[in-house]
N, C-alpha and C. Protein backbone atom coordinates (compact mmCIF):
# COMPACT_ATOMS: atom_id res chain seq x y z
N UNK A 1 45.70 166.57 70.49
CA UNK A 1 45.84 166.22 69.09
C UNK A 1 47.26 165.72 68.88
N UNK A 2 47.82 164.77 68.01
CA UNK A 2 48.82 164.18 67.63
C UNK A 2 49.51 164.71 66.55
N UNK A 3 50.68 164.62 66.55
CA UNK A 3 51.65 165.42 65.24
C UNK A 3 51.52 164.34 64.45
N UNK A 4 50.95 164.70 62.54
CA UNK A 4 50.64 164.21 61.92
C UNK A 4 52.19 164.47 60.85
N UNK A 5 53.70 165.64 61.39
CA UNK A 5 54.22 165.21 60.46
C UNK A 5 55.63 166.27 61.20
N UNK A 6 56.54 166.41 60.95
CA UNK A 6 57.87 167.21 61.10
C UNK A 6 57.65 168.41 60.71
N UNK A 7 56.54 168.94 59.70
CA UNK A 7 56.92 170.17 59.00
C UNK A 7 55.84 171.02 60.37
N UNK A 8 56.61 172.32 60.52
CA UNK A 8 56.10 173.09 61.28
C UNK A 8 54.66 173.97 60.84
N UNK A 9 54.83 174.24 59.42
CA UNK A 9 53.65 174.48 58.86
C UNK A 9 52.23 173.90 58.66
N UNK A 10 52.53 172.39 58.57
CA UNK A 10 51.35 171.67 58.73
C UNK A 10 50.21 171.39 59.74
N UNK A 11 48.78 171.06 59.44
CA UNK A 11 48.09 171.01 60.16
C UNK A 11 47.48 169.62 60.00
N UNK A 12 47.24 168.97 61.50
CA UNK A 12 46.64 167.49 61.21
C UNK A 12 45.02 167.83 61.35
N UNK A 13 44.54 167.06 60.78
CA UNK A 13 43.06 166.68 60.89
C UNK A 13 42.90 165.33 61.03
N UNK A 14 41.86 165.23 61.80
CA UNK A 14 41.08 164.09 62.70
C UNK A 14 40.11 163.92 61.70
N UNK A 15 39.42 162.91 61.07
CA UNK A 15 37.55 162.53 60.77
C UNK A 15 37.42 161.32 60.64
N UNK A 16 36.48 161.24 61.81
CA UNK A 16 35.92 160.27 62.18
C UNK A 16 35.02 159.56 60.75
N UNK A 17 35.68 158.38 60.37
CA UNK A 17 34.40 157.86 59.34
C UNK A 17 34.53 156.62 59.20
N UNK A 18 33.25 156.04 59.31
CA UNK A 18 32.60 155.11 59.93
C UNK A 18 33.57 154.18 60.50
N UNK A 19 33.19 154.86 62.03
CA UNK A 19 34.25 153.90 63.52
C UNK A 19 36.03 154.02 63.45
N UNK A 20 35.93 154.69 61.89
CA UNK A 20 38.07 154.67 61.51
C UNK A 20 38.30 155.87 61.67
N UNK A 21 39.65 156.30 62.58
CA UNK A 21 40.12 157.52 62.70
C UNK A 21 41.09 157.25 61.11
N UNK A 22 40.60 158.76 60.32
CA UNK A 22 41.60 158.37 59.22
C UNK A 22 42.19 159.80 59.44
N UNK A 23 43.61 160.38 59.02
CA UNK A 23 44.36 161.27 59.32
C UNK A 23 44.87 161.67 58.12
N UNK A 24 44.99 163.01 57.71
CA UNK A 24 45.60 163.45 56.60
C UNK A 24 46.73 164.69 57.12
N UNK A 25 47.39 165.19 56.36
CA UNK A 25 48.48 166.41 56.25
C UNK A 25 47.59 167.45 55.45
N UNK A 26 47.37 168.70 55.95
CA UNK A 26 46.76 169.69 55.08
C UNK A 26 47.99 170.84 54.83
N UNK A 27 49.27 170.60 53.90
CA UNK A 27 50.40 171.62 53.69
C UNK A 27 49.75 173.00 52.85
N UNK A 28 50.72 173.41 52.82
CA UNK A 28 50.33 174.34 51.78
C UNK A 28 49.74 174.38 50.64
N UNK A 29 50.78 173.44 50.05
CA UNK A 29 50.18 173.08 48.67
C UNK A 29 48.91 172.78 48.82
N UNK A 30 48.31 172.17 49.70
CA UNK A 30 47.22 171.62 49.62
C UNK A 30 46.06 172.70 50.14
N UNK A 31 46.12 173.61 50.71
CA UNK A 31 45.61 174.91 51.21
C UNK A 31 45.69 175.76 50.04
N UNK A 32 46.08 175.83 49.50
CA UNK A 32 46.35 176.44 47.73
C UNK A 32 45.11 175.96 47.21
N UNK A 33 45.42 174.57 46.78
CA UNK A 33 44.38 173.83 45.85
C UNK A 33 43.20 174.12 46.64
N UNK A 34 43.05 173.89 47.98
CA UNK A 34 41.41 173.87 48.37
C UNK A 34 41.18 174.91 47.77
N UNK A 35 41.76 175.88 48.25
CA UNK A 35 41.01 177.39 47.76
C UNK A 35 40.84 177.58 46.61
N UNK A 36 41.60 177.03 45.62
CA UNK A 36 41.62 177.21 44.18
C UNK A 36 40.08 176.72 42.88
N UNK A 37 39.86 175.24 44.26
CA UNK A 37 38.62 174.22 43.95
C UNK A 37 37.31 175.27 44.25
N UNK A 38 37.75 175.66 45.71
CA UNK A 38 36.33 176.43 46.05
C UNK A 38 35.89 177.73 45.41
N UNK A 39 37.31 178.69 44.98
CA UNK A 39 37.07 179.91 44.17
C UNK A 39 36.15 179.43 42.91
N UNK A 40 36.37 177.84 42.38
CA UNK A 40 36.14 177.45 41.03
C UNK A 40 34.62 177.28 41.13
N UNK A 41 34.46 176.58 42.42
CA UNK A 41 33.06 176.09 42.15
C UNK A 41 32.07 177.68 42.40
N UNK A 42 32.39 178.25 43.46
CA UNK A 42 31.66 179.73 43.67
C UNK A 42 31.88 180.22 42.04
N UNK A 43 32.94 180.77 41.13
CA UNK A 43 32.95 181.09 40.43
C UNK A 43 32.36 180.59 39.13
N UNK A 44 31.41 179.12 39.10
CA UNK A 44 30.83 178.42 38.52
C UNK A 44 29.36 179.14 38.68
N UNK A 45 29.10 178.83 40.18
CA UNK A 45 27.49 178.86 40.90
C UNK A 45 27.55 180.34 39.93
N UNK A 46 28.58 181.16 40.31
CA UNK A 46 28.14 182.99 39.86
C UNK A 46 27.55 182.93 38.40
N UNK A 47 28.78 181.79 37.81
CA UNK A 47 28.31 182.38 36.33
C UNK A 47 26.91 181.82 35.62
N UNK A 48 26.35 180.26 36.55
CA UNK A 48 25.44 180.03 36.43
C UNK A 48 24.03 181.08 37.14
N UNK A 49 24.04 181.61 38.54
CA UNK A 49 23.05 182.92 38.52
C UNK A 49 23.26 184.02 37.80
N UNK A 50 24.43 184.30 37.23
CA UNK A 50 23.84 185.28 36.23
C UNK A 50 24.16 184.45 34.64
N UNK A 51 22.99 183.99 34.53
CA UNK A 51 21.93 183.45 32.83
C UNK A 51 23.45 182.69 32.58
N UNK A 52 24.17 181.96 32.89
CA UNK A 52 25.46 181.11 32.16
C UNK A 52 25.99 182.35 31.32
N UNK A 53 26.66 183.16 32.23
CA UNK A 53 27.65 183.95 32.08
C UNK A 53 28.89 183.46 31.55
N UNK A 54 29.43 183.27 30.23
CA UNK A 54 30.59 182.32 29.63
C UNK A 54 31.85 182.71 30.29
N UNK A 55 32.05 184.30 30.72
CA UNK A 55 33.41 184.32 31.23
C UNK A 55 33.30 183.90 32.65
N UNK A 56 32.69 184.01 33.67
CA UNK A 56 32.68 183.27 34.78
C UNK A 56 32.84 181.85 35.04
N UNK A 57 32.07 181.41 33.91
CA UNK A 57 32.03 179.37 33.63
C UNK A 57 33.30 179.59 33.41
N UNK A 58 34.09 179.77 32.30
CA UNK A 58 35.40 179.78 32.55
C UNK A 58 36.14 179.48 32.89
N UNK A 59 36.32 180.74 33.86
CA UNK A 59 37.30 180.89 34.92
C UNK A 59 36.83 180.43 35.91
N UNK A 60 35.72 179.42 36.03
CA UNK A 60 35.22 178.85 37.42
C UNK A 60 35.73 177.37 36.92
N UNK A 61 35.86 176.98 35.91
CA UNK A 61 36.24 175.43 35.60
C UNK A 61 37.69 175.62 35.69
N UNK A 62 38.63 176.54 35.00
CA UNK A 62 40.15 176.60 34.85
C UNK A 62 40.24 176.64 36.54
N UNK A 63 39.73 177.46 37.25
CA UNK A 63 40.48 177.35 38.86
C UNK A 63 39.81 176.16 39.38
N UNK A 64 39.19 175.14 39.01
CA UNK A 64 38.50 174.02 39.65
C UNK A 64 39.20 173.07 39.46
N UNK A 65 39.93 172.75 37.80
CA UNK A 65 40.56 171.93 37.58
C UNK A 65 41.80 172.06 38.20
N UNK A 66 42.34 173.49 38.53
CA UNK A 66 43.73 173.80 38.70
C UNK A 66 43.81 173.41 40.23
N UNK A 67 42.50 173.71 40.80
CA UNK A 67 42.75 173.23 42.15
C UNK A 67 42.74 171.56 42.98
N UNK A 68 42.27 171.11 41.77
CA UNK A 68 42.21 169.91 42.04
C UNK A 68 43.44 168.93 41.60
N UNK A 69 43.88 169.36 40.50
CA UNK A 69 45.85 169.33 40.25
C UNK A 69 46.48 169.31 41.73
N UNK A 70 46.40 170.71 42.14
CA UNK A 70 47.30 170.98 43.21
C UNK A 70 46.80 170.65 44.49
N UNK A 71 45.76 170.49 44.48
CA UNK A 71 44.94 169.30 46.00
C UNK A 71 45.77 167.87 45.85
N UNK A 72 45.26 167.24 44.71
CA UNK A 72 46.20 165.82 44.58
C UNK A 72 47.33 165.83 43.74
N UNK A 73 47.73 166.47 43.31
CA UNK A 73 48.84 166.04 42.58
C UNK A 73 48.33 166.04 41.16
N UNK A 74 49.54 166.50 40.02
CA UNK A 74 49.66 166.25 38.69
C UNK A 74 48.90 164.40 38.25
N UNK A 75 49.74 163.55 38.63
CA UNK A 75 49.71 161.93 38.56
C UNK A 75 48.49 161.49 39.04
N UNK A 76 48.24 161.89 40.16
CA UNK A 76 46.86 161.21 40.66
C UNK A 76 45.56 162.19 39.82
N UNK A 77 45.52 163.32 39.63
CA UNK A 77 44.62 163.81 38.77
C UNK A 77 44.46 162.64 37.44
N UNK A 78 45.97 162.69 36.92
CA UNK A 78 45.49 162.24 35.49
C UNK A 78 45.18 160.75 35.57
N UNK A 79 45.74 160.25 36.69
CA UNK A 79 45.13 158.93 37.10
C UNK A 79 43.82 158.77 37.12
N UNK A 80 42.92 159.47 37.65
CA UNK A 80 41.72 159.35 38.52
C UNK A 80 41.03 159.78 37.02
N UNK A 81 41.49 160.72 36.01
CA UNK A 81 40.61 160.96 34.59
C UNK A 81 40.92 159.64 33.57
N UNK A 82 41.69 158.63 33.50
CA UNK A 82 42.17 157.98 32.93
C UNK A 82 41.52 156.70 33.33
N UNK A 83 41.10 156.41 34.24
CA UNK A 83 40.95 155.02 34.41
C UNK A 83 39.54 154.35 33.80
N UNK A 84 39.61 153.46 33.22
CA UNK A 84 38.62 153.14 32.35
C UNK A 84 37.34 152.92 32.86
N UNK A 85 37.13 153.05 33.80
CA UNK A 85 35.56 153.09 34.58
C UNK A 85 35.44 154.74 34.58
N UNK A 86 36.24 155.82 34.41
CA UNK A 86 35.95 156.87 34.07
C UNK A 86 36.16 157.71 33.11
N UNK A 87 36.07 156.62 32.08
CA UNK A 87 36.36 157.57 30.57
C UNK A 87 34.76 158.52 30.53
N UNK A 88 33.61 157.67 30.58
CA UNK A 88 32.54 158.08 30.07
C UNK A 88 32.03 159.71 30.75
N UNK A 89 32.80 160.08 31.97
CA UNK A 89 32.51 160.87 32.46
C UNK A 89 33.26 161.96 32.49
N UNK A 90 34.73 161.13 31.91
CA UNK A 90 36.09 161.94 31.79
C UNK A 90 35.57 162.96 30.35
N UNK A 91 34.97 162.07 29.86
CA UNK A 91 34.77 162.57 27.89
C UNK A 91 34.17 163.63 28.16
N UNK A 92 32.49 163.56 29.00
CA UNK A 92 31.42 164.41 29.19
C UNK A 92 32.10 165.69 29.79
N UNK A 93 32.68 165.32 30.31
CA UNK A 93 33.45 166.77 31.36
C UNK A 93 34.10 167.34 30.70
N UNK A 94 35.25 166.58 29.89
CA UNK A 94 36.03 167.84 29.18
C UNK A 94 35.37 168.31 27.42
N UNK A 95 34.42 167.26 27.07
CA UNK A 95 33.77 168.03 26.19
C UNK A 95 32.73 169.28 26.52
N UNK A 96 32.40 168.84 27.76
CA UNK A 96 31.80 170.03 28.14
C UNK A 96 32.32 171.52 28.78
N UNK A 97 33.81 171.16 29.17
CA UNK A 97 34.40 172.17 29.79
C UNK A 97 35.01 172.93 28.16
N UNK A 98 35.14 171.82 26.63
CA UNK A 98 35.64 172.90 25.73
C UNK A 98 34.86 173.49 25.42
N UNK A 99 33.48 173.20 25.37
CA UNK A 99 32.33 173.98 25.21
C UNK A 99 31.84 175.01 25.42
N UNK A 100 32.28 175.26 27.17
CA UNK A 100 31.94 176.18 27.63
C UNK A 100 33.18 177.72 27.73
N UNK A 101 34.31 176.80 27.32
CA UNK A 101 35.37 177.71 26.40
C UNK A 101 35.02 178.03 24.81
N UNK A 102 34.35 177.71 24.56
CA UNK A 102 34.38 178.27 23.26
C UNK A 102 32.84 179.31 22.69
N UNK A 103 32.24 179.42 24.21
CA UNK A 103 31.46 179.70 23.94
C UNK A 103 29.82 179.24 23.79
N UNK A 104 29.77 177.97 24.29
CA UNK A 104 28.63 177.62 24.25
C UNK A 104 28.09 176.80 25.95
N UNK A 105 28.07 178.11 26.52
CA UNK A 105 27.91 177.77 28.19
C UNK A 105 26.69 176.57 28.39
N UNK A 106 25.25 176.89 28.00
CA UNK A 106 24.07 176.05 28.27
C UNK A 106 24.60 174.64 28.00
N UNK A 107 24.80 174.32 26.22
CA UNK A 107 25.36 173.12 26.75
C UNK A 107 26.87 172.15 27.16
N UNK A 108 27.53 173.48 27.49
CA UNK A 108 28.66 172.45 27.92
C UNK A 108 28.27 172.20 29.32
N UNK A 109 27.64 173.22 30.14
CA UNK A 109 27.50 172.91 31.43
C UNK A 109 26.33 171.73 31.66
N UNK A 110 25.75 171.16 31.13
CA UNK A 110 24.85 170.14 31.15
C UNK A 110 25.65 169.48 30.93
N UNK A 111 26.73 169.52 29.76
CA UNK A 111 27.96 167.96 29.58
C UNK A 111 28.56 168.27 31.19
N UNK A 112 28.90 168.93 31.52
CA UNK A 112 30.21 168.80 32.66
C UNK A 112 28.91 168.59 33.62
N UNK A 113 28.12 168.96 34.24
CA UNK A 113 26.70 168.10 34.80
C UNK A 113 26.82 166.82 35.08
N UNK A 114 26.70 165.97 33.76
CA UNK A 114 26.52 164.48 33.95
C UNK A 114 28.46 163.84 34.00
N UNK A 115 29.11 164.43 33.28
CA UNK A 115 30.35 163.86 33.59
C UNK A 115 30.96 164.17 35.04
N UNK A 116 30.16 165.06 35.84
CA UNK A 116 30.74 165.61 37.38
C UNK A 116 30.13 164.44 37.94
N UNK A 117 29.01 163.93 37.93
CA UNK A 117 28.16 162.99 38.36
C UNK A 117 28.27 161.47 38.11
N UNK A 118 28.93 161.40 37.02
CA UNK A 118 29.24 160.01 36.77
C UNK A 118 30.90 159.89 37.33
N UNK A 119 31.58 161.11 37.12
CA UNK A 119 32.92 160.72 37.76
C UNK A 119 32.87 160.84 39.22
N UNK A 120 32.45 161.63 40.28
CA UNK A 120 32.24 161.45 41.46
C UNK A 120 31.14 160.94 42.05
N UNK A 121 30.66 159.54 41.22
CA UNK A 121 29.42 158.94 42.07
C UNK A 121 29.92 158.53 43.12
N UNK A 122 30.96 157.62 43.41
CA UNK A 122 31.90 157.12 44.52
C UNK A 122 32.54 158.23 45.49
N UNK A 123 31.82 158.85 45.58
CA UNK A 123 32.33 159.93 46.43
C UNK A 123 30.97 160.33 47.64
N UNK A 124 29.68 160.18 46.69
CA UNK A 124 28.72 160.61 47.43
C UNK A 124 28.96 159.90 49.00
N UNK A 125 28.76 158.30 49.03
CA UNK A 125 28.72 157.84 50.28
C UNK A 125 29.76 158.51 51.33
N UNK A 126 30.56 159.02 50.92
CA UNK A 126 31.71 159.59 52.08
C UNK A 126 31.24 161.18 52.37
N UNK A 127 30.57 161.41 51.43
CA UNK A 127 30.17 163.40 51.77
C UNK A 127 28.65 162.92 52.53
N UNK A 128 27.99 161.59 52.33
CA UNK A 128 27.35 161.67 52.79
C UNK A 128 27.43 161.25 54.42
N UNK A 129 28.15 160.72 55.18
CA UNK A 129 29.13 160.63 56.73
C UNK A 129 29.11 161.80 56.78
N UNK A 130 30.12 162.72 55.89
CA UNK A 130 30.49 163.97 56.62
C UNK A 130 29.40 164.98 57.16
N UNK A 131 28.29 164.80 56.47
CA UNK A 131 27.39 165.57 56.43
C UNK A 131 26.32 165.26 57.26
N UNK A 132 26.09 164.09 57.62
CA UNK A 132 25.63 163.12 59.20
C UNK A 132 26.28 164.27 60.39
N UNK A 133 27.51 164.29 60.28
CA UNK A 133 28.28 164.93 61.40
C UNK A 133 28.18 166.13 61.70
N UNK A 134 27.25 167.19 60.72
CA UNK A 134 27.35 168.48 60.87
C UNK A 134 25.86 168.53 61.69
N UNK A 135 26.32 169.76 62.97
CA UNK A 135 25.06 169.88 63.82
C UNK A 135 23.66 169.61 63.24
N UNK A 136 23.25 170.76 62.37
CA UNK A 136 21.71 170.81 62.12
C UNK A 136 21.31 169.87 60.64
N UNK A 137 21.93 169.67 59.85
CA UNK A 137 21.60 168.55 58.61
C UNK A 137 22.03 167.18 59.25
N UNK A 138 23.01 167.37 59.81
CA UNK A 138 22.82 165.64 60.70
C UNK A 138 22.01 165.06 61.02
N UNK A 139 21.15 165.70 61.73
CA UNK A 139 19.53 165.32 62.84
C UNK A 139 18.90 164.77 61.35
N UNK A 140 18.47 165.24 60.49
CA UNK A 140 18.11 165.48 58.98
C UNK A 140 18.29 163.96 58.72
N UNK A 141 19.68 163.93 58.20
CA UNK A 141 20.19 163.12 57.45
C UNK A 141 20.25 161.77 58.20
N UNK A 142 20.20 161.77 59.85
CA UNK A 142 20.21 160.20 61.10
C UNK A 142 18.89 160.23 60.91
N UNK A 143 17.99 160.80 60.06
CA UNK A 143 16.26 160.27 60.50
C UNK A 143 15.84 158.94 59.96
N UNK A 144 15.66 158.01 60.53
CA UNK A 144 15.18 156.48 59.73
C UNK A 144 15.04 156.27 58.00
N UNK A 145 14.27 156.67 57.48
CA UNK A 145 13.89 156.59 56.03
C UNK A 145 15.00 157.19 54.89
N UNK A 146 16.06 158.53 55.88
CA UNK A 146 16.83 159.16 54.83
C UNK A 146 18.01 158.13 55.50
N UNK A 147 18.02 157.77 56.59
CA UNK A 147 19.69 156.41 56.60
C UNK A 147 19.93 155.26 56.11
N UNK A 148 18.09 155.01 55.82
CA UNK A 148 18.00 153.34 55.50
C UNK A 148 18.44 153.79 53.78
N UNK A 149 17.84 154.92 53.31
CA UNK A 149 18.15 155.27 52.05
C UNK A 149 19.89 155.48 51.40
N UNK A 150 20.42 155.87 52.48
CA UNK A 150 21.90 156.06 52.24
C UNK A 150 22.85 155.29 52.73
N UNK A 151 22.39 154.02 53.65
CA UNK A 151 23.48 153.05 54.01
C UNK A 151 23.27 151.60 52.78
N UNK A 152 22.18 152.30 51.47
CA UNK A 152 22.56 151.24 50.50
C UNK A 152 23.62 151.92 49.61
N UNK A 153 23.93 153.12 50.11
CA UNK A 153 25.41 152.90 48.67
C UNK A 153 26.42 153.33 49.36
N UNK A 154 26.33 153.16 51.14
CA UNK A 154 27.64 153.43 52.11
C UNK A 154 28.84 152.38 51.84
N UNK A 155 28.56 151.54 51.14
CA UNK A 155 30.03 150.47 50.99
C UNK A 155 30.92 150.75 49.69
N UNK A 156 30.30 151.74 48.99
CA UNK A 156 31.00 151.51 47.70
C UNK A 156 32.12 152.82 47.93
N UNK A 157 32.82 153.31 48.52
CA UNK A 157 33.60 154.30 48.94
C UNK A 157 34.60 154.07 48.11
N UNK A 158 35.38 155.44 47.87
CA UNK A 158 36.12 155.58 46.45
C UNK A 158 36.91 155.99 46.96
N UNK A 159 38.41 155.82 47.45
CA UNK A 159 39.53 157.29 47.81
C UNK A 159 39.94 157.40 46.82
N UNK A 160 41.00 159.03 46.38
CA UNK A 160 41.37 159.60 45.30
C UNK A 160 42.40 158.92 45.20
């Protein structure tokens, strides 16, 4: 493996996607935020199995957003909510995330639903590679009918 940087703390990662070795830095900060994203979304799934539990939604959106701050950055967050191909999803999300602060879990989480979905449509084609690559959903996902199905929206790739 190749040194991806000077700092002794850091770790490089390799992923392979489609034929390009692309390389990132995973620092701290950024080991923070993952965990912060993933506590958010588990702490989402919880409050949705038990009946849209309002304090779990919560505190599963505040550590989702917070982790995704500190995954990319202050600037590129408010970048990536700002840009005018993602107002419509930017709106849905945070009207739905005040929603579900104030108390009305069922439907804010249906708003943050379609605004999660309209703001990370450009994302699917790249989770969908990664997920080619994992042992047993790979076989799955390389079968004729589900590749021919997913190499029509493999070009539209979004980085943050």
């Amino acid at each position: 493996m190749t040194s991806c940087g000077a700092e002794s703390t850091s770790i490089c990662y390799r992923f392979i996607l489609s034929s390009k070795m692309v390389s990132f830095e995973m620092n701290d900060r950024k080991k923070i935020g993952l965990g912060l994203t993933g506590f958010g979304v588990l702490f989402s799934f919880l409050g949705i199995i038990f009946f849209f539990d309002k304090g779990l939604l919560a505190m599963g959106n505040i550590l989702f957003l917070s982790g995704v701050m500190v995954t990319i950055g202050l600037k590129s967050t408010m970048q990536f909510f700002t840009k005018p191909r993602n107002y419509k999803g930017s709106v849905a999300f945070g009207v739905g995330f005040f929603l579900v602060l104030i108390g009305w879990a069922f439907l804010g989480m249906i708003l943050e639903a379609y605004g999660f979905i309209v703001l990370f449509s450009g994302f699917w084609p790249t989770v969908a590679v990664f997920v080619q690559r994992i042992p047993i959903l790979g076989w799955i996902f390389q079968q004729p009918f589900v590749a021919s199905f997913l190499d029509r929206f493999r070009t539209k790739r979004v980085p943050v």
